[in-house]
Structure formats: structure tokens, C-alpha cells
N, C-alpha and C. Protein backbone atom coordinates (compact mmCIF):
# COMPACT_ATOMS: atom_id res chain seq x y z
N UNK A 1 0.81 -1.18 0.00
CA UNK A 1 0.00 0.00 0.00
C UNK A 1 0.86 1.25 0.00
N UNK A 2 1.68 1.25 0.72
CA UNK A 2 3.14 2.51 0.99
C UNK A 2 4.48 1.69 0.58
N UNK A 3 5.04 2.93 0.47
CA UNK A 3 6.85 2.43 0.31
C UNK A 3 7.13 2.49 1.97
N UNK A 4 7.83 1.13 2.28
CA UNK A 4 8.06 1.12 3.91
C UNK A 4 9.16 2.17 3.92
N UNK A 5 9.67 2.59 3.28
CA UNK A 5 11.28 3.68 3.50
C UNK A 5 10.70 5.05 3.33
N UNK A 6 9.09 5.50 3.41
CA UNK A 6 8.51 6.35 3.04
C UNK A 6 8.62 7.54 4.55
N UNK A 7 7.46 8.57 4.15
CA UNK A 7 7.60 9.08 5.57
C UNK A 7 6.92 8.54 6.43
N UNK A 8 6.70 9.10 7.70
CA UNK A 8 6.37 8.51 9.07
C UNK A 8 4.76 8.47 8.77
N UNK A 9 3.79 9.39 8.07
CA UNK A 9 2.71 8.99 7.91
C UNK A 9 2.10 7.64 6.83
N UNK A 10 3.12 7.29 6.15
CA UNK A 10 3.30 6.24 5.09
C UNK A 10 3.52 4.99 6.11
N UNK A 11 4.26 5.03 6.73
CA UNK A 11 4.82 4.05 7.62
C UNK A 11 3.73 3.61 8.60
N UNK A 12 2.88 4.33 9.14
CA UNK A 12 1.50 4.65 9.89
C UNK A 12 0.65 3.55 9.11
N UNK A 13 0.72 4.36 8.13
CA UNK A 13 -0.72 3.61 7.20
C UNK A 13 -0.48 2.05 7.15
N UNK A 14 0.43 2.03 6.79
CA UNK A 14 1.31 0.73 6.43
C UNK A 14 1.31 -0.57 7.62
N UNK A 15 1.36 0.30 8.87
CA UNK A 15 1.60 -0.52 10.22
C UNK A 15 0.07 -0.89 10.38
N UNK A 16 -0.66 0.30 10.06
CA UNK A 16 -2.17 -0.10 10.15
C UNK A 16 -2.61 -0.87 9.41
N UNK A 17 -2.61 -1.16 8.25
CA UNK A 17 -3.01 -1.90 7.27
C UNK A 17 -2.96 -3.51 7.96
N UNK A 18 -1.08 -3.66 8.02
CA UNK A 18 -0.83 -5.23 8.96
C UNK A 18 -1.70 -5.47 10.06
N UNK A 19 -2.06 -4.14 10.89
CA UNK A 19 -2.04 -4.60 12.19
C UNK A 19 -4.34 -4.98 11.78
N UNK A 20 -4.81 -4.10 11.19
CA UNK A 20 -6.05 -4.87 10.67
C UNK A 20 -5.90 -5.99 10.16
N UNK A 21 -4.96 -6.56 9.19
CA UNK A 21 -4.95 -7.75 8.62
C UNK A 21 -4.66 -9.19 9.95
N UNK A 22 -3.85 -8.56 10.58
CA UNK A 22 -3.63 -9.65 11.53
C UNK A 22 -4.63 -9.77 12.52
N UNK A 23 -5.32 -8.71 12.52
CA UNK A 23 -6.33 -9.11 14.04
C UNK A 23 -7.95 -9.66 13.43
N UNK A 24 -7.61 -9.39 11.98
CA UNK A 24 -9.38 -10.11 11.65
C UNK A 24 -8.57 -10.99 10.86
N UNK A 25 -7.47 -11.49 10.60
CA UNK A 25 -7.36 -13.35 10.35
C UNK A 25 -7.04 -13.83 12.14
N UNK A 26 -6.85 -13.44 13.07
CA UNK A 26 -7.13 -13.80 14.43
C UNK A 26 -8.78 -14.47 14.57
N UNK A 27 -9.11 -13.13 14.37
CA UNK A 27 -10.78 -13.46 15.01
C UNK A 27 -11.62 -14.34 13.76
N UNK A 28 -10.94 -14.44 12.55
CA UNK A 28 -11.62 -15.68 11.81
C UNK A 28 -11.39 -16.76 12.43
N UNK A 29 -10.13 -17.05 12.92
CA UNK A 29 -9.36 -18.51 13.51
C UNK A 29 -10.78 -18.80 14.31
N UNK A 30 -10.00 -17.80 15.37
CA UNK A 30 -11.11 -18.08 16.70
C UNK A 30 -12.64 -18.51 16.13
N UNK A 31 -13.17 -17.75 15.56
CA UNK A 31 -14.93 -18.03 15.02
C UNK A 31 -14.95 -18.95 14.34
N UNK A 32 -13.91 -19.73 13.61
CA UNK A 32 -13.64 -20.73 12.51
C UNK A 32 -13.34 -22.12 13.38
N UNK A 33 -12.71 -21.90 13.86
CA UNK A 33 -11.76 -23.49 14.55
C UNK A 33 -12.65 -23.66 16.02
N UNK A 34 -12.58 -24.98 15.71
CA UNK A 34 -13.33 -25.63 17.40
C UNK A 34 -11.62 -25.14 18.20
N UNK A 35 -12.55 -24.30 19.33
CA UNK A 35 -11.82 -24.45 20.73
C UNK A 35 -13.10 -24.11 21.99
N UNK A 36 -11.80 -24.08 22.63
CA UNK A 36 -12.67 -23.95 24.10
C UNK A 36 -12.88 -22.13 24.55
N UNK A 37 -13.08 -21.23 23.58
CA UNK A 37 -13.20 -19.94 23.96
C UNK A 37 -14.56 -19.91 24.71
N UNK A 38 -15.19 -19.40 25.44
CA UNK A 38 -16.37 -19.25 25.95
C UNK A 38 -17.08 -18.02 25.20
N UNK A 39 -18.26 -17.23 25.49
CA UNK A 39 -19.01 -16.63 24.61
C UNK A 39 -18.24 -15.57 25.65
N UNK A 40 -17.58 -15.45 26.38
CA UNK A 40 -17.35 -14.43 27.27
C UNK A 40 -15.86 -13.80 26.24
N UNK A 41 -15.12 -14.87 26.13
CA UNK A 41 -13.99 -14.72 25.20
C UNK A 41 -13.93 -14.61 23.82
N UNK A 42 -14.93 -14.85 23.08
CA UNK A 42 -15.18 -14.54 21.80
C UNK A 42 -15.99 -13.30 21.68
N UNK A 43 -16.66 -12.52 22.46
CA UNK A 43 -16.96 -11.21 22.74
C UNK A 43 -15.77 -10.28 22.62
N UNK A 44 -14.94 -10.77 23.61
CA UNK A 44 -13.50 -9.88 23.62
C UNK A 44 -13.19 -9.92 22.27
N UNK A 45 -12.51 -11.12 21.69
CA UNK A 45 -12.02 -11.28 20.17
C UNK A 45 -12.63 -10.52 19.27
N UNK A 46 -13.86 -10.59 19.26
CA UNK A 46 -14.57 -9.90 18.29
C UNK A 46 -14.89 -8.00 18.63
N UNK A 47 -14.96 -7.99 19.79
CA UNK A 47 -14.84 -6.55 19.68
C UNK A 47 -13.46 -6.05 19.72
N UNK A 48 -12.35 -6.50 19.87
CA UNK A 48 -11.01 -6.13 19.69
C UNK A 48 -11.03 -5.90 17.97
N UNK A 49 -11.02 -6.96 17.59
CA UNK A 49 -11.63 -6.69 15.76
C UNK A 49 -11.70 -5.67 15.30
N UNK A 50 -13.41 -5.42 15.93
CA UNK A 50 -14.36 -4.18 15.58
C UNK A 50 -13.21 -2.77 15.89
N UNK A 51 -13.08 -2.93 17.35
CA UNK A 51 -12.20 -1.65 17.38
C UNK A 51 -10.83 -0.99 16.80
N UNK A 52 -10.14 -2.01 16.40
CA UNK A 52 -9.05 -1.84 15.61
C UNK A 52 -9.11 -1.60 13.87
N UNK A 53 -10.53 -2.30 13.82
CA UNK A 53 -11.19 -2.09 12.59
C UNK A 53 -10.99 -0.75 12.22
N UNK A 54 -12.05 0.03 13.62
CA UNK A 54 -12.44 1.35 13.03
C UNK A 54 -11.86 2.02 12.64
N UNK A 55 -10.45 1.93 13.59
CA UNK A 55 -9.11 2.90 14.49
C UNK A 55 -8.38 2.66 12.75
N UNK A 56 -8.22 1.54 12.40
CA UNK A 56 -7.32 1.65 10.84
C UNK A 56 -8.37 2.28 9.77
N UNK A 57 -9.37 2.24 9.82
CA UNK A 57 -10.42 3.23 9.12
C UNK A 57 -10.16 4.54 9.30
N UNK A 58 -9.91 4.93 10.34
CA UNK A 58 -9.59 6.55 10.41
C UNK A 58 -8.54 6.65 10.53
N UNK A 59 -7.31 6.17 10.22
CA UNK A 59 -6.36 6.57 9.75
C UNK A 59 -6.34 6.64 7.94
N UNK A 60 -6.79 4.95 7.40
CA UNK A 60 -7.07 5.29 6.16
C UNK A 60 -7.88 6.67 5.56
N UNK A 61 -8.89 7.11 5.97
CA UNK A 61 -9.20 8.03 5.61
C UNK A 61 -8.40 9.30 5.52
N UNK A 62 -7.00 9.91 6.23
CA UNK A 62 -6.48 10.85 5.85
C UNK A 62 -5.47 10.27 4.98
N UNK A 63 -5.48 9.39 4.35
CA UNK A 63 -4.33 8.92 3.34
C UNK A 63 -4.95 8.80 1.44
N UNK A 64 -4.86 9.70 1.20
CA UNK A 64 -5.31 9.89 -0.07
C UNK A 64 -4.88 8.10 -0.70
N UNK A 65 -5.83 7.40 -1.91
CA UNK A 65 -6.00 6.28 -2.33
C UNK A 65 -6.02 4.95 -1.37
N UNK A 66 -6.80 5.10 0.06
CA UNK A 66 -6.93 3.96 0.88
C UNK A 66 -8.26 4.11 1.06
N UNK A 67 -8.83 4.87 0.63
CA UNK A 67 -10.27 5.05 0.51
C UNK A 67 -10.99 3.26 0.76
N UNK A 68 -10.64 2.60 -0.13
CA UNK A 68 -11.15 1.34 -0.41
C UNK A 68 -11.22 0.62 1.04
N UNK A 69 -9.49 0.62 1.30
CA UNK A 69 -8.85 0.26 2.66
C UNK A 69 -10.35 0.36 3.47
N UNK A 70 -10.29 1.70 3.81
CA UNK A 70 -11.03 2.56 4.89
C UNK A 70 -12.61 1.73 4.72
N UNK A 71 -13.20 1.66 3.57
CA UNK A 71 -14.11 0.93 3.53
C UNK A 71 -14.35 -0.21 3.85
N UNK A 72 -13.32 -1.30 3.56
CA UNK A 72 -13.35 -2.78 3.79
C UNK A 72 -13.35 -3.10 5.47
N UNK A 73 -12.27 -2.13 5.99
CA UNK A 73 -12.60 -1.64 7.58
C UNK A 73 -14.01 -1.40 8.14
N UNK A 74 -14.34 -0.41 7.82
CA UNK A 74 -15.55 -0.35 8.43
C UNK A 74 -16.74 -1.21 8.17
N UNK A 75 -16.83 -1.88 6.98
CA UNK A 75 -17.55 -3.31 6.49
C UNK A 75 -17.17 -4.09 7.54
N UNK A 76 -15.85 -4.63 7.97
CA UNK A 76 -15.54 -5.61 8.59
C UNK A 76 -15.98 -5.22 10.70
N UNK A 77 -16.03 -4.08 10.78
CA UNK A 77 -16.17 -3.46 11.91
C UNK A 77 -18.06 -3.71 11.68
N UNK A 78 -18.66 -3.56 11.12
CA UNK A 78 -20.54 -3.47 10.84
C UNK A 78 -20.26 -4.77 11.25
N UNK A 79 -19.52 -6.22 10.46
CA UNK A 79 -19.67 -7.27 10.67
C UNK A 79 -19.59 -7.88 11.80
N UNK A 80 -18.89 -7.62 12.60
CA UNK A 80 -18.30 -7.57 14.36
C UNK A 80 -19.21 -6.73 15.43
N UNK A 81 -19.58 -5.93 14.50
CA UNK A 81 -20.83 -5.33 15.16
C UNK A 81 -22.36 -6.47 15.49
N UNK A 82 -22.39 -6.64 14.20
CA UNK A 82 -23.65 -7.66 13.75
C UNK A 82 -23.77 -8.87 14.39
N UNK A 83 -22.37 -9.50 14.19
CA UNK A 83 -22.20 -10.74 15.01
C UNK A 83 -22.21 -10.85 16.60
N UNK A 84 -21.79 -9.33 16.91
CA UNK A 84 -22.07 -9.39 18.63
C UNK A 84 -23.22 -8.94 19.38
N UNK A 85 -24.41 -8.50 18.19
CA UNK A 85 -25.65 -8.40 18.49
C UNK A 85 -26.50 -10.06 18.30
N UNK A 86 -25.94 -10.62 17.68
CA UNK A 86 -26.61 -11.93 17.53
C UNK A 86 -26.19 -12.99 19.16
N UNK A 87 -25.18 -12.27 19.57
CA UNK A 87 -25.26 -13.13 20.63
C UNK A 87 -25.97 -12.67 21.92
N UNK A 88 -26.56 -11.71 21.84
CA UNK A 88 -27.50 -11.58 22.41
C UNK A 88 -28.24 -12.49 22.80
């Protein structure tokens, strides 16, 4: 998405990008694979998600062409949303 040798707001975007990618292939694992998480612990997982979701959404948004980024974020944040109203 950035040149990593770029400036410090390039480098930002960049760290954000990974750090969304790694925490919603986390919370697929978890929602995907039999374990022993309780609904108490898959709450956490999933709103950790949601919130890191948003947090790389508003950074994408001051980065001219992550627009998309910023979208797929907040899609994936509605989804974490959705899913933690169903456990209601």
C-alpha cells in the first residue's frame, strides 16, 4: 500500500493496514476453529476486531487512495458489530 522507506505517515498507514490484517485473520481462527473460547472470550475477540477495525479506518481516511482500505474496515467493523448483536 506505501513504500516502507517512506515518511512517518506512510509508515503509519502501512503498520495499520498489517495490524487490521492480523487481528481479523485472528478473530476468523477463533470463530472458525473448534476451541474452548467461551461466549465471554469470543466477545472480547470480536470486539477487539471491531475496534481496531475502526481505528485503521480513520487513519485510512487521511491517506489519499486507501479510501477502499477505509471501507473494507468499516464493512468488517458493521460485521463484528452484527455478530455481537446476535449473541445476544
Amino acid at each position: 500500500m506505501v513504500d516502507p522507506d517512506g515518511t512517518e505517515e506512510q509508515d503509519l498507514v502501512r503498520r495499520k493496514g498489517i495490524m487490521c490484517a492480523e487481528v481479523c485473520d485472528a478473530t476468523c481462527r477463533v470463530l472458525s476453529e473448534q476451541n474452548r473460547l467461551d461466549e465471554a472470550g469470543i466477545r472480547v475477540q470480536v470486539e477487539w476486531c471491531r475496534s481496531v477495525c475502526l481505528e485503521c479506518a480513520n487513519v485510512f481516511d487521511g491517506y489519499p487512495g486507501a479510501e477502499e482500505a477505509a471501507k473494507m474496515c468499516r464493512e468488517c467493523a458493521g460485521a463484528c458489530t452484527d455478530f455481537m448483536a446476535m449473541l445476544d
